[in-house]
C-alpha atoms as a PDB file:
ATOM      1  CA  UNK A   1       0.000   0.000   0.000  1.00  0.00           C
ATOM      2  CA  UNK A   2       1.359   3.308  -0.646  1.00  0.00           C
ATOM      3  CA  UNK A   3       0.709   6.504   1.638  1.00  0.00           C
ATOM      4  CA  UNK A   4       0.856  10.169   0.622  1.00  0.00           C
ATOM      5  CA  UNK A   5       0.968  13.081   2.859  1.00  0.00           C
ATOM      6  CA  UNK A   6      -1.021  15.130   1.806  1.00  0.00           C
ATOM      7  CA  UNK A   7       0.047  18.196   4.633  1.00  0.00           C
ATOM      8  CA  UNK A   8       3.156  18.281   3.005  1.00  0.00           C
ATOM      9  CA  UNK A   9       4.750  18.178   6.411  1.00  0.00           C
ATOM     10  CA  UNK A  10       7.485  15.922   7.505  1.00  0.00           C
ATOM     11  CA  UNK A  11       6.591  12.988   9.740  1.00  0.00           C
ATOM     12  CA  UNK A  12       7.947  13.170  12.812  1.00  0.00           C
ATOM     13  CA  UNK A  13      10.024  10.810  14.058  1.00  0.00           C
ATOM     14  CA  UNK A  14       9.601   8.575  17.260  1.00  0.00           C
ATOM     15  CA  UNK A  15      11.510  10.031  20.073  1.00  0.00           C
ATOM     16  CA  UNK A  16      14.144   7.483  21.398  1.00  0.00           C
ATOM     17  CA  UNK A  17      13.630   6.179  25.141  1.00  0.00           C
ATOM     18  CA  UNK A  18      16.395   6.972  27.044  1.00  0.00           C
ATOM     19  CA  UNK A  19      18.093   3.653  28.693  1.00  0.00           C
ATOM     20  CA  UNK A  20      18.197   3.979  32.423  1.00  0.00           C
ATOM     21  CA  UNK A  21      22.081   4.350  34.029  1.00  0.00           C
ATOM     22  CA  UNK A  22      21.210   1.590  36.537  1.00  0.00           C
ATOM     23  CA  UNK A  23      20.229  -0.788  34.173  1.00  0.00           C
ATOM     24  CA  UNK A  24      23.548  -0.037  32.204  1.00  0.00           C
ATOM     25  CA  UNK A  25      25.594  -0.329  35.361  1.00  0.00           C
ATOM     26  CA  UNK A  26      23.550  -3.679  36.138  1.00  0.00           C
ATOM     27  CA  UNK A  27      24.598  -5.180  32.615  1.00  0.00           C
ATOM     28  CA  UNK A  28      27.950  -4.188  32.975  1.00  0.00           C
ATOM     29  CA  UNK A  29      28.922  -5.779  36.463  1.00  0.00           C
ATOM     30  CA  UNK A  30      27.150  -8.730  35.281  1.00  0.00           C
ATOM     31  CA  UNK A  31      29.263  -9.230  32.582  1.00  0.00           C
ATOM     32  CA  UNK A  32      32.123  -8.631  34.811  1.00  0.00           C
ATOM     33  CA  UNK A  33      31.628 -10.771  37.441  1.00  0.00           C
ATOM     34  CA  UNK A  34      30.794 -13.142  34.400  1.00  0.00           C
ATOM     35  CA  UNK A  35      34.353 -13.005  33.338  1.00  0.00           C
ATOM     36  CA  UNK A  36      35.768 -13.064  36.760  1.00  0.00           C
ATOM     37  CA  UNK A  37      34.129 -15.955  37.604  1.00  0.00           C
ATOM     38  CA  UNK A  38      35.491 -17.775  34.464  1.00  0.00           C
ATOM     39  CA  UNK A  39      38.941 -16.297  35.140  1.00  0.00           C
ATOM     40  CA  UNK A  40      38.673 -17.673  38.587  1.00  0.00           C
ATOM     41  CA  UNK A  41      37.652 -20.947  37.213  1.00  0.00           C
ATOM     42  CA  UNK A  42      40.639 -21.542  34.666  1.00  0.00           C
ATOM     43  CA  UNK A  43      42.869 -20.883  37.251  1.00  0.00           C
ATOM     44  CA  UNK A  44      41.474 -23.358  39.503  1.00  0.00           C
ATOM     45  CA  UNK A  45      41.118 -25.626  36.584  1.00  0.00           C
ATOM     46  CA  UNK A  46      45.154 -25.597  35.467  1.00  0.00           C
ATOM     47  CA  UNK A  47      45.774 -25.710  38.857  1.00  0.00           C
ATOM     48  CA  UNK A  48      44.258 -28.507  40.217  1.00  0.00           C
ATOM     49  CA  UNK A  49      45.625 -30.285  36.737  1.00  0.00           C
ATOM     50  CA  UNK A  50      48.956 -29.260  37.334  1.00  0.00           C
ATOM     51  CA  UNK A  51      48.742 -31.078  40.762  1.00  0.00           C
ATOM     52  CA  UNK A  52      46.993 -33.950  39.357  1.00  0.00           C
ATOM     53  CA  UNK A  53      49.997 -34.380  36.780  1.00  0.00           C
ATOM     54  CA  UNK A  54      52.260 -34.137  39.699  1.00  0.00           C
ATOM     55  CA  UNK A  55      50.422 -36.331  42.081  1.00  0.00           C
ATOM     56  CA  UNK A  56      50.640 -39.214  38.954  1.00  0.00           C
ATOM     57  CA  UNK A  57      53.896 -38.448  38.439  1.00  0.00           C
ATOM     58  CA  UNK A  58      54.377 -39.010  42.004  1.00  0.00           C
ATOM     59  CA  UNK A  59      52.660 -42.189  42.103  1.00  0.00           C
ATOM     60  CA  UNK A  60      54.705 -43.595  38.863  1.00  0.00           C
ATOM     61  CA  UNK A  61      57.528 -42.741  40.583  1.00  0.00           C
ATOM     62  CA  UNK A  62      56.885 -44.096  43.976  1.00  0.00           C
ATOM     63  CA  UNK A  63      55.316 -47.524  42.622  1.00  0.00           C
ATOM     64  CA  UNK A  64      58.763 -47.668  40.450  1.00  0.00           C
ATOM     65  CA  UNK A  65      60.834 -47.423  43.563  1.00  0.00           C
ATOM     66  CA  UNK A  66      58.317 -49.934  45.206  1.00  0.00           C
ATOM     67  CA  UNK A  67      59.198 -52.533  42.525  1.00  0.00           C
ATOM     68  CA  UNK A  68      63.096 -51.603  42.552  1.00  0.00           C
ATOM     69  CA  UNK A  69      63.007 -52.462  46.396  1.00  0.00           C
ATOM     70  CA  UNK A  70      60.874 -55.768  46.062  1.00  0.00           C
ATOM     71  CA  UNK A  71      63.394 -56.789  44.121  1.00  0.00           C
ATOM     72  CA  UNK A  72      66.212 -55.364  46.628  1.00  0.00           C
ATOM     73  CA  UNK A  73      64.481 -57.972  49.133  1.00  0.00           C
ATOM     74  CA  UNK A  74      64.302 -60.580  47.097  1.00  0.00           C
ATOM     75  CA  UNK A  75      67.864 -60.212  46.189  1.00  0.00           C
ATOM     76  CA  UNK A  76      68.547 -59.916  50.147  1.00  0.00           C
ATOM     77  CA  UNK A  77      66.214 -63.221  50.994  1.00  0.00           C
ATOM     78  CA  UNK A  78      67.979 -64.858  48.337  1.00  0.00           C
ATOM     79  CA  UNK A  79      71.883 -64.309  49.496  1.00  0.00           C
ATOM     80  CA  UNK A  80      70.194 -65.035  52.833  1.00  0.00           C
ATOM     81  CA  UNK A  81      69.228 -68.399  52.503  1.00  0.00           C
ATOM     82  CA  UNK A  82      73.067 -68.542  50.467  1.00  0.00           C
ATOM     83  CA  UNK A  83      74.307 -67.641  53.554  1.00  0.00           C
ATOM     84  CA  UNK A  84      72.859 -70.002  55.844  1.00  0.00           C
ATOM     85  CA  UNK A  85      73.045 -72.532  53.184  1.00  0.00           C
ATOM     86  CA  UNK A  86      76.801 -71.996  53.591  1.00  0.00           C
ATOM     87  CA  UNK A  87      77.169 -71.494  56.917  1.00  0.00           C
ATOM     88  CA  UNK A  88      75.541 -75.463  57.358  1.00  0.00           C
ATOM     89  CA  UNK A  89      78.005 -76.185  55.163  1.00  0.00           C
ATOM     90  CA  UNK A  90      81.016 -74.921  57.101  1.00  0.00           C
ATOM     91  CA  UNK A  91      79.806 -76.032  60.597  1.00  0.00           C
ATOM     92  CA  UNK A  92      79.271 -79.270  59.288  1.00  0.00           C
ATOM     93  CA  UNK A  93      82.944 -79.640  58.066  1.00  0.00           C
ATOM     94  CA  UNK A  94      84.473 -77.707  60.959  1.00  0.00           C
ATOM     95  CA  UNK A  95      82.269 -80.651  62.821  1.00  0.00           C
ATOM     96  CA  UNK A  96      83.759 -83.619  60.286  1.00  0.00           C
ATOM     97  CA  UNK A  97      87.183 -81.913  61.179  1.00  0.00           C
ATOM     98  CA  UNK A  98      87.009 -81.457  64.846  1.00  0.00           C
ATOM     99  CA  UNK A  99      85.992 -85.318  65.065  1.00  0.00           C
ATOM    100  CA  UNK A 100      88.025 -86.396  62.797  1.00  0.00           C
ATOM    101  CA  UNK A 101      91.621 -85.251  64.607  1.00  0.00           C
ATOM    102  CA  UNK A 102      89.484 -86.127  68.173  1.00  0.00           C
ATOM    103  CA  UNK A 103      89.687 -89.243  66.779  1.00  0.00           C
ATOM    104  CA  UNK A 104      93.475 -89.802  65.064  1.00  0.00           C
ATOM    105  CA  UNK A 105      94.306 -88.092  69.093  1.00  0.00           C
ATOM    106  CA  UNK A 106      92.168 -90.736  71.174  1.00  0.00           C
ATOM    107  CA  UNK A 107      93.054 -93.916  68.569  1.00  0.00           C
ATOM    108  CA  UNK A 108      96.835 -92.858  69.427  1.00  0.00           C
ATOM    109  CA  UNK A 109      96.469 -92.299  72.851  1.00  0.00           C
ATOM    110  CA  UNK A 110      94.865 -95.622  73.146  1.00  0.00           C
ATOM    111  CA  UNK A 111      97.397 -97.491  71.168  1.00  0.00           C
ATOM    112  CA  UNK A 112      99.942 -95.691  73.436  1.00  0.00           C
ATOM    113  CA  UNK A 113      98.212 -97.381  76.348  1.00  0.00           C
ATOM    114  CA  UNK A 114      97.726-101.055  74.917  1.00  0.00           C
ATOM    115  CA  UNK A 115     101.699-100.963  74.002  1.00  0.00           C
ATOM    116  CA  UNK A 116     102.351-100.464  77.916  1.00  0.00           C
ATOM    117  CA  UNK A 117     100.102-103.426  79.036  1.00  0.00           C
ATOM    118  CA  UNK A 118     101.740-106.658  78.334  1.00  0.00           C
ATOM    119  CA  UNK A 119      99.360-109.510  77.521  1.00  0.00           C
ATOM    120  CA  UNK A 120      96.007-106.536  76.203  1.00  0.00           C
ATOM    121  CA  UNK A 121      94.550-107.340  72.877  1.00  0.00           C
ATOM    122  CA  UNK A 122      91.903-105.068  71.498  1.00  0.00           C
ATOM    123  CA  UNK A 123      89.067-106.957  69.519  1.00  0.00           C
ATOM    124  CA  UNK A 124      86.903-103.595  68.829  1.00  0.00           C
ATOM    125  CA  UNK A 125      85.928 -99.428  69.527  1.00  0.00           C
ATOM    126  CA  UNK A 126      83.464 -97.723  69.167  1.00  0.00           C
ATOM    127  CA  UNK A 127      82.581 -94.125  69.741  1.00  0.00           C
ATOM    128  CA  UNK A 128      79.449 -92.567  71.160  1.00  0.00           C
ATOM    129  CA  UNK A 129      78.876 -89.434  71.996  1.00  0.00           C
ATOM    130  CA  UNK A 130      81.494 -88.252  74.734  1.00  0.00           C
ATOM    131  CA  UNK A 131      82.666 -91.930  75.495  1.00  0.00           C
ATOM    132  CA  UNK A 132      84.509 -94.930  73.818  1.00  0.00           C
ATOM    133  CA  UNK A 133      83.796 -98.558  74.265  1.00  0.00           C
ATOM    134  CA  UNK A 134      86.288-101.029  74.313  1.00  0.00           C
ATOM    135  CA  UNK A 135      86.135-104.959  73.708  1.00  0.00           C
ATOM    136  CA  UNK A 136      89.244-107.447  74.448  1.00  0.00           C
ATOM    137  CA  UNK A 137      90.880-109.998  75.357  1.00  0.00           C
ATOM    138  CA  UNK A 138      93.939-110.530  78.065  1.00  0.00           C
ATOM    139  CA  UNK A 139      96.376-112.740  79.409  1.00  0.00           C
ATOM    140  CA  UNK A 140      94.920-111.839  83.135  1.00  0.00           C
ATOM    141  CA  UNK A 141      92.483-110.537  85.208  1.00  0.00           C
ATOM    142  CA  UNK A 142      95.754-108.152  86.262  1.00  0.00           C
ATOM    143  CA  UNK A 143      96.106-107.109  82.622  1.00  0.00           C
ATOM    144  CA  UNK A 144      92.703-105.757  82.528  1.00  0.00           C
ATOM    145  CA  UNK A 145      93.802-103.876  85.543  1.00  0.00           C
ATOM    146  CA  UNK A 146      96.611-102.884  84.410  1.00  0.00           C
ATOM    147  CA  UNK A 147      95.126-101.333  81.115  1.00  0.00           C
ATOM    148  CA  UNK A 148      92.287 -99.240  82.890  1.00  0.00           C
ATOM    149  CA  UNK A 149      95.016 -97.715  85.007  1.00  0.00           C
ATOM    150  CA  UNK A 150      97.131 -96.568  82.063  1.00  0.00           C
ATOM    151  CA  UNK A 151      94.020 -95.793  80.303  1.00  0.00           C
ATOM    152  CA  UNK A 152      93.499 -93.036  83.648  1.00  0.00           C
ATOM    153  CA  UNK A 153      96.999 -92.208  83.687  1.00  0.00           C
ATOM    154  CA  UNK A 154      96.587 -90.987  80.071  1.00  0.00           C
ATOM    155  CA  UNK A 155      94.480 -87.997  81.139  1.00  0.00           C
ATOM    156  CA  UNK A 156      92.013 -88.694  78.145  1.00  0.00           C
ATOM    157  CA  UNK A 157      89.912 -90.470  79.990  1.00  0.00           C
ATOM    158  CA  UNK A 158      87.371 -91.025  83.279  1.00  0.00           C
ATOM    159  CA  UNK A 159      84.900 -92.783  84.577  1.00  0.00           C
ATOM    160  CA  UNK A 160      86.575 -95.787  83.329  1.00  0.00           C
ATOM    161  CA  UNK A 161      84.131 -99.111  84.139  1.00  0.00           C
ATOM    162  CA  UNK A 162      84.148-102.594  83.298  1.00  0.00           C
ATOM    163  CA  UNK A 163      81.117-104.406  81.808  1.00  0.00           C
ATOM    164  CA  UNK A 164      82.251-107.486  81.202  1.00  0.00           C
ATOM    165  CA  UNK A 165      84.977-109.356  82.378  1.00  0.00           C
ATOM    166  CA  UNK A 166      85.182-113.088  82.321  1.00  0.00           C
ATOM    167  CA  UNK A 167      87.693-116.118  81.391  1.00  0.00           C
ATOM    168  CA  UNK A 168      86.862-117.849  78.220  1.00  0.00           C
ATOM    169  CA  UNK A 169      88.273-120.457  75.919  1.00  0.00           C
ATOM    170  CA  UNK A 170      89.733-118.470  72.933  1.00  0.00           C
ATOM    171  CA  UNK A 171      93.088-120.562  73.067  1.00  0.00           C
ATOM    172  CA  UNK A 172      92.882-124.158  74.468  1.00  0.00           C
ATOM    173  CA  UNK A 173      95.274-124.791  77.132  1.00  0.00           C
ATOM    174  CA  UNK A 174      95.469-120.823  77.729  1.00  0.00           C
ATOM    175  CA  UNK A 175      94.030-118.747  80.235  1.00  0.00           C
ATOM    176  CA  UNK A 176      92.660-115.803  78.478  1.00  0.00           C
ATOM    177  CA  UNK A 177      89.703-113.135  79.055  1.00  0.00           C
ATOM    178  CA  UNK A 178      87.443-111.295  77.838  1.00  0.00           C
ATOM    179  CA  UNK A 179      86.399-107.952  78.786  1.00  0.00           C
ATOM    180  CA  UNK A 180      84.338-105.013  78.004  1.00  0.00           C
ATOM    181  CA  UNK A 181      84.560-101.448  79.322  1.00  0.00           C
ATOM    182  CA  UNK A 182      83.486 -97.964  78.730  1.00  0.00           C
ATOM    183  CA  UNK A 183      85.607 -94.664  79.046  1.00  0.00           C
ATOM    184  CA  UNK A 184      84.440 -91.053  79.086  1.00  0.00           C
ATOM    185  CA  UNK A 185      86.558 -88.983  77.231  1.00  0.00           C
ATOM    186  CA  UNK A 186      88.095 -86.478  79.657  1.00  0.00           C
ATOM    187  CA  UNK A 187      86.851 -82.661  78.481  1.00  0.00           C
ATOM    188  CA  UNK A 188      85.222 -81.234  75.151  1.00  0.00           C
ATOM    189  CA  UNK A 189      87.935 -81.217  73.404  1.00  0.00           C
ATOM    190  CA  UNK A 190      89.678 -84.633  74.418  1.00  0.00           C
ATOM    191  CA  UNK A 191      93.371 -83.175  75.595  1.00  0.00           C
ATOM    192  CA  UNK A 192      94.647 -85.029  78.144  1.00  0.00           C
ATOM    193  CA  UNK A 193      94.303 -83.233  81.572  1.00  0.00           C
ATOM    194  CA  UNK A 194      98.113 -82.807  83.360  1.00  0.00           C
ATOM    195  CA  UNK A 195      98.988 -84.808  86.301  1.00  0.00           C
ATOM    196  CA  UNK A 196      99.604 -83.708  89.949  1.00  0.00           C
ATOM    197  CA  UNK A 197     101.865 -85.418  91.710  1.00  0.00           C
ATOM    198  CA  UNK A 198     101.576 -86.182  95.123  1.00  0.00           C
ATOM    199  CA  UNK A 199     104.786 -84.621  96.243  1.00  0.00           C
ATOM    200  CA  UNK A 200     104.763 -81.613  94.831  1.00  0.00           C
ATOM    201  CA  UNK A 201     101.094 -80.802  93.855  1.00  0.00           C
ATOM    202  CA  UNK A 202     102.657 -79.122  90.485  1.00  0.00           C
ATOM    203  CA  UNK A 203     100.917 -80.063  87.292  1.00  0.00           C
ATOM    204  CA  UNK A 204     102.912 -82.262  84.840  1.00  0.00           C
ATOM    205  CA  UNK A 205     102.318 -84.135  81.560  1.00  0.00           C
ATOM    206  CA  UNK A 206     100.874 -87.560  81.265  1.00  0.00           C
ATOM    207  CA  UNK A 207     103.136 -89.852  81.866  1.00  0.00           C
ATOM    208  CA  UNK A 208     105.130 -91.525  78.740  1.00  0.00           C
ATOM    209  CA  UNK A 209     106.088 -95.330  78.851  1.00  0.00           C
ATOM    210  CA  UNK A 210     105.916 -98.338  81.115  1.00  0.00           C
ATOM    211  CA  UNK A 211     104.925 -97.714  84.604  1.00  0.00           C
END
């Protein structure tokens, strides 16, 4: 549709509203606080990432130590059971050892003893635990006698007692006997103790040779 004017006047044109300064002032902190706020957030945002990423980190690095020291103890349980693996080992032979030159010193000692009893035949020995026992034969009831008091004299030996002791018929014609006996090996280490004399009360070595 077309108008005309047909005053020939202009139109006049709608006067603008004015905007109130409030409302302006309202807008504005709005969209301030608006960008504060999102300021705010970012920088809690990076910041609690940042310590997340160093928390993991953290973590990686603690759970890579954990494993390094499992394997530390592992490496430590291992040489231990080496160690006592070893150590078995070495009492064992320090054991085979020790008994082994007890026993050279008390088989000497004891042939020592039979060489100074005339008429003493040993038949067997055996060792157990600190004692020895001893099967024979001899010539004489005063043999026998004879051999338990060298065997004392030695200093190797205590608590010397016969089991057995009887005459028997190993040699027709012959008077032999038989005897057993046990003997306690005198200290741990089975060195002869020294003798005291009765004259002096000084300490001396066993005796050597035929009483």
């Amino acid at each position: 549709m077309i108008r005309i004017n047909l005053l020939g006047q202009a139109r006049p044109k709608a006067a603008k509203q004015a905007v109130p300064l409030e409302s302006t002032l309202q807008v504005v902190l709005g969209v301030a606080a608006i960008a504060v706020a999102l300021v705010v957030l970012s920088v809690v945002y990076f910041s609690q990432k940042r310590q997340l990423e160093d928390t993991t980190r953290k973590i990686q690095q603690l759970q890579a130590e954990k494993a390094g020291l499992q394997q530390i103890k592992q490496d430590v349980d291992r040489f231990e059971n080496q160690k006592t693996v070893l150590q078995q080992r070495i009492d064992m032979i320090e054991t085979l050892q020790k008994n082994r030159s007890g026993g050279q010193d008390l088989l000497r000692m004891v042939a020592n003893t039979v060489v100074r009893v005339d008429s003493v035949w040993l038949t067997s020995m055996s060792r157990t635990a600190g004692a020895l026992e001893i099967d024979g034969e001899a010539g004489s009831i005063n043999s026998v006698a004879n051999f338990i008091t060298e065997l004392k004299r030695s200093g190797y030996f205590d608590k010397i007692e016969i089991k057995d002791a009887k005459e028997n018929d190993l040699v027709p014609g012959v008077e032999t006997y038989s005897f057993s006996m046990t003997a306690a090996v005198a200290g741990a280490s089975g060195a002869p103790k020294a003798e005291t004399t009765a004259a002096t009360g000084a300490a001396r070595p066993a005796a050597k040779g035929r009483s």
